[in-house]
Protein backbone atom coordinates (compact mmCIF):
# COMPACT_ATOMS: atom_id res chain seq x y z
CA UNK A 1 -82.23 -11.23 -113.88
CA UNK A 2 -84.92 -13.87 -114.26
CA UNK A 3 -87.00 -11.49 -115.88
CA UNK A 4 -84.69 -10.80 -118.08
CA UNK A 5 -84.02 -14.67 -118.96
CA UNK A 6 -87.28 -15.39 -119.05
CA UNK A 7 -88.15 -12.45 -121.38
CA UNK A 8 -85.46 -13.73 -123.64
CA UNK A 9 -86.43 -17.37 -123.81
CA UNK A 10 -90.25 -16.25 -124.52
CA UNK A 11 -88.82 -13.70 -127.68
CA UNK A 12 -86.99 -16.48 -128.67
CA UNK A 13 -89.76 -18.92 -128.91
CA UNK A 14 -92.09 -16.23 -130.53
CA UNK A 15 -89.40 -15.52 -133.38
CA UNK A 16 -88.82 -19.09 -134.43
CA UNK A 17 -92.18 -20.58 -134.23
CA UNK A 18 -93.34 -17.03 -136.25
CA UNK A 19 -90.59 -17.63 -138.75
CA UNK A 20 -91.56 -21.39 -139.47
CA UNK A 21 -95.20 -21.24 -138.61
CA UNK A 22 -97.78 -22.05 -141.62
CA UNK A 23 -100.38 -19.64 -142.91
CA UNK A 24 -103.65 -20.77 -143.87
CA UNK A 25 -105.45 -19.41 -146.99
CA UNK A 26 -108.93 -19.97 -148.67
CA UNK A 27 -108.46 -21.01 -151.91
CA UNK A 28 -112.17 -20.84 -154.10
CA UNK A 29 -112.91 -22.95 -157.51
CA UNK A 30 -115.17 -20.15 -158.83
CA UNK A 31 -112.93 -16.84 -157.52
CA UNK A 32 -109.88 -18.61 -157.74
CA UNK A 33 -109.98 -20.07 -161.52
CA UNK A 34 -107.18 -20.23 -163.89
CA UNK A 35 -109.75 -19.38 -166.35
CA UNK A 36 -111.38 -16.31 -165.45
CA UNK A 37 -110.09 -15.57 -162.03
CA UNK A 38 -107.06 -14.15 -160.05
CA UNK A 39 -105.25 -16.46 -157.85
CA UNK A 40 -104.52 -16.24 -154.26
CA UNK A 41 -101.73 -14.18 -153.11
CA UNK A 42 -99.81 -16.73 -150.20
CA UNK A 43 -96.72 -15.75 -149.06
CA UNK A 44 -93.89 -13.73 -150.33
CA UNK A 45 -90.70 -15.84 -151.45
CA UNK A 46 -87.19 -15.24 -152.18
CA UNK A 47 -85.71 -17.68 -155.13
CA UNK A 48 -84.71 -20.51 -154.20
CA UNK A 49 -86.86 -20.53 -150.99
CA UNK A 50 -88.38 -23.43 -149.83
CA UNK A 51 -91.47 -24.17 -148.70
CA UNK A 52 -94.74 -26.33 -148.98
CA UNK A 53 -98.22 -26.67 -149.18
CA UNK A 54 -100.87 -29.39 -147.26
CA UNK A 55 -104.42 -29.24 -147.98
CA UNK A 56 -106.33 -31.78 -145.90
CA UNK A 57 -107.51 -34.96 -148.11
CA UNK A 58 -110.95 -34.94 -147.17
CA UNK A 59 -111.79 -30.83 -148.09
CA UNK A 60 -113.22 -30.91 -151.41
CA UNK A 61 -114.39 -28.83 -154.27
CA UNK A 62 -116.25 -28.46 -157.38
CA UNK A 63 -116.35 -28.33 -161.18
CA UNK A 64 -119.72 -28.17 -161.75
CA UNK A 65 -122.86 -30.96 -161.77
CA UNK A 66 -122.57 -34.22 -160.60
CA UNK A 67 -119.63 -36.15 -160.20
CA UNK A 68 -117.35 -33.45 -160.15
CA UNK A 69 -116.17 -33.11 -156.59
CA UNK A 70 -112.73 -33.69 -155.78
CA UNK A 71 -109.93 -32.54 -153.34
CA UNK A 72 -106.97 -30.82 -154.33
CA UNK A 73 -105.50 -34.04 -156.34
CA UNK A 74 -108.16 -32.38 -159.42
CA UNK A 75 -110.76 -34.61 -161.08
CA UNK A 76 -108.78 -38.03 -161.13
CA UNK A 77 -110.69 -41.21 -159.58
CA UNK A 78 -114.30 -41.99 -157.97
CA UNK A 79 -115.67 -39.97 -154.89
CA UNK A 80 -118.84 -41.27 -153.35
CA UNK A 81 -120.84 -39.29 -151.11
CA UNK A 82 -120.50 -40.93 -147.26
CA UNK A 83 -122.19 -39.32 -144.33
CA UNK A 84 -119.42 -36.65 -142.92
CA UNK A 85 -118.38 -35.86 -146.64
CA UNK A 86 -116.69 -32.22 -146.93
CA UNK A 87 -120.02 -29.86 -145.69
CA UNK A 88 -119.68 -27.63 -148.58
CA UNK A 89 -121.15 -30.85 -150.57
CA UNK A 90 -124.88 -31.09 -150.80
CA UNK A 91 -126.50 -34.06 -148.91
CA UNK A 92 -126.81 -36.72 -151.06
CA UNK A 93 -127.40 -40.87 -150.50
CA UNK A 94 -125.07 -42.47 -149.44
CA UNK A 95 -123.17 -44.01 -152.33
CA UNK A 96 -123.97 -41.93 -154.74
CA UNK A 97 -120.68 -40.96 -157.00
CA UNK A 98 -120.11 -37.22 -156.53
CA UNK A 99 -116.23 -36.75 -158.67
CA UNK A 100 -115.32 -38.83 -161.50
CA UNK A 101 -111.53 -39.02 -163.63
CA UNK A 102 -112.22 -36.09 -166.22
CA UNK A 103 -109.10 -36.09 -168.04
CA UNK A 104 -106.34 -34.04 -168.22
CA UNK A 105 -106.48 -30.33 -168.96
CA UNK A 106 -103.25 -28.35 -170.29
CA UNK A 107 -102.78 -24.53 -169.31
CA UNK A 108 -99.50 -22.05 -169.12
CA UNK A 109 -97.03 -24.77 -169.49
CA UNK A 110 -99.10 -27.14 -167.25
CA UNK A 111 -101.07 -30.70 -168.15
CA UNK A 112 -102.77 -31.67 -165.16
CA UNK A 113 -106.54 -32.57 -163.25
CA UNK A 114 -109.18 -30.60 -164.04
CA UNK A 115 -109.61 -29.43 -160.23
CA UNK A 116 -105.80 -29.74 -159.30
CA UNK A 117 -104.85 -26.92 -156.65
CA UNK A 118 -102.00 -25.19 -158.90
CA UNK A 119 -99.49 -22.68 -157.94
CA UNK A 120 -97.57 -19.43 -159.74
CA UNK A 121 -94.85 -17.56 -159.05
CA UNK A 122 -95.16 -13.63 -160.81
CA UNK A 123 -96.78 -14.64 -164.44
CA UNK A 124 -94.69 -17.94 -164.62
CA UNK A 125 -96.08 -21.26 -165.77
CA UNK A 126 -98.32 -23.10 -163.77
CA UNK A 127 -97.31 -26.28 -161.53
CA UNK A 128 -98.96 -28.65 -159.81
CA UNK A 129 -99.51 -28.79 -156.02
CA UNK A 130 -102.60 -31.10 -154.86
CA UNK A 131 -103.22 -31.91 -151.47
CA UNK A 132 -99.14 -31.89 -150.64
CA UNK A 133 -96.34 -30.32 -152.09
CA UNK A 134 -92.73 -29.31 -150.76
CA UNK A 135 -90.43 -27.66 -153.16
CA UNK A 136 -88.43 -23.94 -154.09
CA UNK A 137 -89.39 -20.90 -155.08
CA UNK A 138 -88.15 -20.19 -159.01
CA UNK A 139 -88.45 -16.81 -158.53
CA UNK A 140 -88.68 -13.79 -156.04
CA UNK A 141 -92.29 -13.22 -156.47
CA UNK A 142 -95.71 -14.02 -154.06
CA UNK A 143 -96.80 -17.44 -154.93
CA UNK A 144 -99.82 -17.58 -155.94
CA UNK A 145 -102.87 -20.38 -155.60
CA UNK A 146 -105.40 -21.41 -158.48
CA UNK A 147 -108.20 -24.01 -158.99
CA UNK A 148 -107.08 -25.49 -161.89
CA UNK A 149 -110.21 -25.36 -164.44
CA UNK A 150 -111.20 -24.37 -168.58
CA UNK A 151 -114.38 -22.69 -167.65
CA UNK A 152 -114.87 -21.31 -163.92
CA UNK A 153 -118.44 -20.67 -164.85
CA UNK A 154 -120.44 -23.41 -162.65
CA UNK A 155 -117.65 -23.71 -159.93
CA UNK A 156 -118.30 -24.05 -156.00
CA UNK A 157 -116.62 -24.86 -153.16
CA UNK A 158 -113.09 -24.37 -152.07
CA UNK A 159 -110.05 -25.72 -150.18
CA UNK A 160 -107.95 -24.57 -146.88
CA UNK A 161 -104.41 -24.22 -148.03
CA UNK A 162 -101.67 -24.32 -145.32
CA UNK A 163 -98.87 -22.36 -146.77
CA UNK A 164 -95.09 -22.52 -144.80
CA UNK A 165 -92.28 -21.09 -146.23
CA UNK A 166 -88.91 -22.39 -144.54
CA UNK A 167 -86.88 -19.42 -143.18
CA UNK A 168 -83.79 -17.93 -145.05
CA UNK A 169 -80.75 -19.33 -142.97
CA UNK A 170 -80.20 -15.47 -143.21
CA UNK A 171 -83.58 -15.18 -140.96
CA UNK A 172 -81.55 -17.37 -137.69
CA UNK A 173 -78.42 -15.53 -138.08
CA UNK A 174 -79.98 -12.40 -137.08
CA UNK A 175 -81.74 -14.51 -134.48
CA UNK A 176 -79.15 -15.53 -132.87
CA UNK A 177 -77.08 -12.33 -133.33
CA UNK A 178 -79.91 -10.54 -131.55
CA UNK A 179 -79.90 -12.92 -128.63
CA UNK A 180 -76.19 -12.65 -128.45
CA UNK A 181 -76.37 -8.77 -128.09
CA UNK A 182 -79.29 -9.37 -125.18
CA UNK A 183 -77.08 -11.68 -123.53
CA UNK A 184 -73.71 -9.37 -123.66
CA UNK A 185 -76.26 -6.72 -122.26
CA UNK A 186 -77.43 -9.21 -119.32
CA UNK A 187 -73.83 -9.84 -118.26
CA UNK A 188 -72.74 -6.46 -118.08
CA UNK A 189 -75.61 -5.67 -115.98
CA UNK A 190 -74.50 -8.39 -113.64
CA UNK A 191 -70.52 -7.77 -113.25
CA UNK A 192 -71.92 -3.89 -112.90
C-alpha cells in the first residue's frame, strides 16, 4: 500500500511540474531574422492560452559592427563592454560602448527596437516580447520567436528564451480525475 501511495504522489509531482515547467529555446539574430529568416518554433498554444517568456537581462546579441549589442529589449540605450559581458561578445576595453538607441523599426503590424526578441502566432502580426513578457495566445497556432531586424545580413549572437505556457484548467481536471480513479482502485484493494 505504500508503494502504491508513494507511486501516486511521485506521478503526481511529475505531471504538474511537466505541465507548468518552462522550455528553453535558442533564439539566433542571423537564423532567426524577421528579414530573411524563419523563426523559432516554441511551444504549441491553444487561443486564449497563457503563457510567458524571460530571457535573462545580461544575454545579448547583435546587429552588426560596433555598438550594436543589446539584449532582448532591441537596440534602445548605451551598453558598455565590462569584464563578464555576455561571452558571445568579443573582448573589448573596458568602457568601450558596444549597443547604442538605433531607432525604431516597423514590420507586420509591429514598430519596435531594432534587436527586440518578437513573437508570432501562425502568419499573424508581430508583437513585442523583450527580456519578459506574460500574456495569451490569439490564436491556436505554435508561437513562434524572431530577432527583430531590416537586414539579417551581418547578425551574430543569440538569446536563451525560457518559454512556459500555463496549463489548460482542462489539463488538472484530468489530473485529478486520474488520481481519483488510482485512489478508488487503492481502496478496493484494501476492503478486498
Amino acid at each position: 500500500m505504500n508503494t502504491l501511495k508513494s507511486s501516486l504522489c511521485a506521478l503526481s509531482l511529475v505531471a504538474l511540474s511537466a505541465a507548468a515547467g518552462a522550455t528553453t529555446f535558442e533564439v539566433k539574430a542571423l537564423e532567426n531574422s524577421t528579414s530573411g529568416g524563419v523563426g523559432v518554433a516554441t511551444l504549441a498554444l491553444t487561443a486564449g492560452q497563457q503563457f510567458s517568456v524571460s530571457v535573462a537581462a545580461e544575454d545579448l546579441w547583435n546587429a552588426g559592427s560596433l555598438p550594436r549589442w543589446s539584449n532582448a529589449n532591441g537596440l534602445t540605450t548605451g551598453v558598455f563592454y565590462t569584464p563578464g559581458t555576455d561571452s558571445q561578445v568579443p573582448v573589448y576595453a573596458t568602457g568601450t560602448q558596444i549597443g547604442n538607441n538605433f531607432g525604431a523599426y516597423s514590420q507586420n503590424g509591429l514598430t519596435a527596437a531594432y534587436g527586440t526578441l518578437v513573437g508570432q502566432f501562425g502568419a499573424g502580426s508581430f508583437f513585442a516580447i523583450g527580456t519578459s513578457y506574460t500574456g495569451v495566445a490569439t490564436s491556436t497556432n505554435t508561437l513562434k520567436l524572431f530577432y527583430f531586424d531590416s537586414n539579417n545580413g551581418d547578425n551574430s549572437g543569440s538569446v536563451m528564451a525560457n518559454v512556459t505556457a500555463v496549463p489548460e484548467p482542462e489539463t488538472y481536471a484530468l489530473l485529478l480525475a486520474g488520481l481519483g480513479v488510482i485512489g478508488a482502485v487503492a481502496r478496493r484493494r484494501k476492503s478486498a
